[in-house]
C-alpha atoms as a PDB file:
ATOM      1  CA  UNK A   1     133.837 152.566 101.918  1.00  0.00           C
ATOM      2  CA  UNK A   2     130.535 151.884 100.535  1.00  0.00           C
ATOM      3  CA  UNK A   3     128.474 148.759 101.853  1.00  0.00           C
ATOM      4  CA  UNK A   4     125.042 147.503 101.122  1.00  0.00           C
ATOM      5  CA  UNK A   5     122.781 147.451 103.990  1.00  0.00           C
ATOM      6  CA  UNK A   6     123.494 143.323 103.964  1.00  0.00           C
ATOM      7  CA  UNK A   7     127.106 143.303 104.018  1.00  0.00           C
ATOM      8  CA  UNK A   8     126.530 145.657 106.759  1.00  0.00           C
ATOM      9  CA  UNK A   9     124.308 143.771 109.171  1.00  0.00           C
ATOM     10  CA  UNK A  10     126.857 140.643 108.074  1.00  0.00           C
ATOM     11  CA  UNK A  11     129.660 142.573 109.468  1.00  0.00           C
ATOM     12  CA  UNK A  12     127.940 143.444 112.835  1.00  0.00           C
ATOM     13  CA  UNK A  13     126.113 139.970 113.273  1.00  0.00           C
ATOM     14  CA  UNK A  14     129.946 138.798 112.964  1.00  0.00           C
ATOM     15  CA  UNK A  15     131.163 140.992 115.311  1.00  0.00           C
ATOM     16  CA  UNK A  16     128.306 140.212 117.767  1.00  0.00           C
ATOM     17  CA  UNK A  17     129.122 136.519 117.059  1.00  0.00           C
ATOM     18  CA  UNK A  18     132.983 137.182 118.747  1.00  0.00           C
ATOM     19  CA  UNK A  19     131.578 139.411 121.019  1.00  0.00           C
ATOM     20  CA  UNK A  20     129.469 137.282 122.537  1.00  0.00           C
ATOM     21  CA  UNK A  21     131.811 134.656 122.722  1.00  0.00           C
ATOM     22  CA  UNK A  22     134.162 136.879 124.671  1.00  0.00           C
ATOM     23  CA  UNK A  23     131.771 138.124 127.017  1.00  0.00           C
ATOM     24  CA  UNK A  24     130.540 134.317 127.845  1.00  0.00           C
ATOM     25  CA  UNK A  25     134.081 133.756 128.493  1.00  0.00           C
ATOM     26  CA  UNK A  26     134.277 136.751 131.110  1.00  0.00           C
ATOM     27  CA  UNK A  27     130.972 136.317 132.890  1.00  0.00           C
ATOM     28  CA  UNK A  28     132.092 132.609 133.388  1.00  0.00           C
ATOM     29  CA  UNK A  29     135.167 134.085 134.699  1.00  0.00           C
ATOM     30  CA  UNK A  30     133.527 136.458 137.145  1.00  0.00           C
ATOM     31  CA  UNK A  31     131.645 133.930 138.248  1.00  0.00           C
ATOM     32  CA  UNK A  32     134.191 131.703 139.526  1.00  0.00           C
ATOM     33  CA  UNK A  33     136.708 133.919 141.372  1.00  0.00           C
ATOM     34  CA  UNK A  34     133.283 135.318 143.373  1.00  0.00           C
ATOM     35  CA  UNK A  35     134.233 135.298 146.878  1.00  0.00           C
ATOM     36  CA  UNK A  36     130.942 134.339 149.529  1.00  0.00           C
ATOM     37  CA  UNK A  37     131.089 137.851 150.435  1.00  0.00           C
ATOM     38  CA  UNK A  38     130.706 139.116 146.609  1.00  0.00           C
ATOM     39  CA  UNK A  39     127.564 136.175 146.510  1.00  0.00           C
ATOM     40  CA  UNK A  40     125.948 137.579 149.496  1.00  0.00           C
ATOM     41  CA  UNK A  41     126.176 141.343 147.879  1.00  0.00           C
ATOM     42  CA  UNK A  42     124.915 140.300 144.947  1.00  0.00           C
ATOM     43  CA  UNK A  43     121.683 138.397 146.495  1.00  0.00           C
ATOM     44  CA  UNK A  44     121.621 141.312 148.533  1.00  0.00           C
ATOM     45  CA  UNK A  45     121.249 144.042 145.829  1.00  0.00           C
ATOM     46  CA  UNK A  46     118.816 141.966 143.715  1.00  0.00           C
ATOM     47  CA  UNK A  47     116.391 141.042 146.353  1.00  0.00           C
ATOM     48  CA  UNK A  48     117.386 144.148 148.910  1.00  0.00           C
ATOM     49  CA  UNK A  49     115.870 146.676 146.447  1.00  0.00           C
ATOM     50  CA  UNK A  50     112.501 147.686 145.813  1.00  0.00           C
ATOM     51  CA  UNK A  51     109.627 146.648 143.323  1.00  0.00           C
ATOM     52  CA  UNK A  52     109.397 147.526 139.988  1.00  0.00           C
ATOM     53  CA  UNK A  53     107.865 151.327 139.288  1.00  0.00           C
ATOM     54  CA  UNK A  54     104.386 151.146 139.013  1.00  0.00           C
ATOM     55  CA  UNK A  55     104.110 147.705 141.233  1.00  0.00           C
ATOM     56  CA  UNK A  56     102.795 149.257 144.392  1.00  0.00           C
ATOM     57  CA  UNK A  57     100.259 145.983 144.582  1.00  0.00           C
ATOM     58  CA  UNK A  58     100.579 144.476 148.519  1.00  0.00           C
ATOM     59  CA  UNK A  59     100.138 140.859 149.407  1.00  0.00           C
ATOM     60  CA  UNK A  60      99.781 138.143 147.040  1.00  0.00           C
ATOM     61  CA  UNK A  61      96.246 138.438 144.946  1.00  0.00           C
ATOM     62  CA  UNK A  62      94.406 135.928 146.903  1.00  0.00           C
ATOM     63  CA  UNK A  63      91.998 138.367 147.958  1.00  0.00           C
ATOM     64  CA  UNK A  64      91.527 139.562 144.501  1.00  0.00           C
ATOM     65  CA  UNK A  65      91.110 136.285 143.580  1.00  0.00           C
ATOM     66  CA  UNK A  66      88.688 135.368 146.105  1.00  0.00           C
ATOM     67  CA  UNK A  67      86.508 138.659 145.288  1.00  0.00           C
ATOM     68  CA  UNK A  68      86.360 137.057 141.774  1.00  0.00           C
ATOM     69  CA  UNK A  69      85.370 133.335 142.441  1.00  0.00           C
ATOM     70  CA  UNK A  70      82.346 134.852 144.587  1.00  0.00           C
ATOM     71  CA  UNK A  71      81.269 136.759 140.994  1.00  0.00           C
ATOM     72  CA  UNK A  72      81.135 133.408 139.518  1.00  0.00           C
ATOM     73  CA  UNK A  73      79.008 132.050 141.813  1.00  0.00           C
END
């Protein structure tokens, strides 16, 4: 079956459309029937791990900040 490229990105911006939709439904779903136990894993696991590649940057920038308020001077 032939389609044209718009009848094409119709069909997948519907199926999207109930996609979404569904998945709403489920993460709304997941989220209540959480125990405390799954809430403290998942806190865990999102601030447990480690920085983003490429972030190795200690502290807070303050010093960095500091160093470039006494170029303005």
């Amino acid at each position: 079956m032939d389609r044209t490229p718009s009848e094409s990105l119709r069909r997948w911006a519907r199926a999207w459309e109930s996609a979404g939709v569904f998945l709403a439904r489920e993460r709304a779903r997941r989220l209540r029937t959480m125990t405390d136990d799954d809430v403290r894993a998942a806190v865990a696991a999102l601030f447990g791990g480690r920085s983003p590649a490429g972030d190795d940057r200690r502290g807070t920038g303050l010093v960095e900040q500091q160093r470039l308020f006494r170029k303005l001077r």
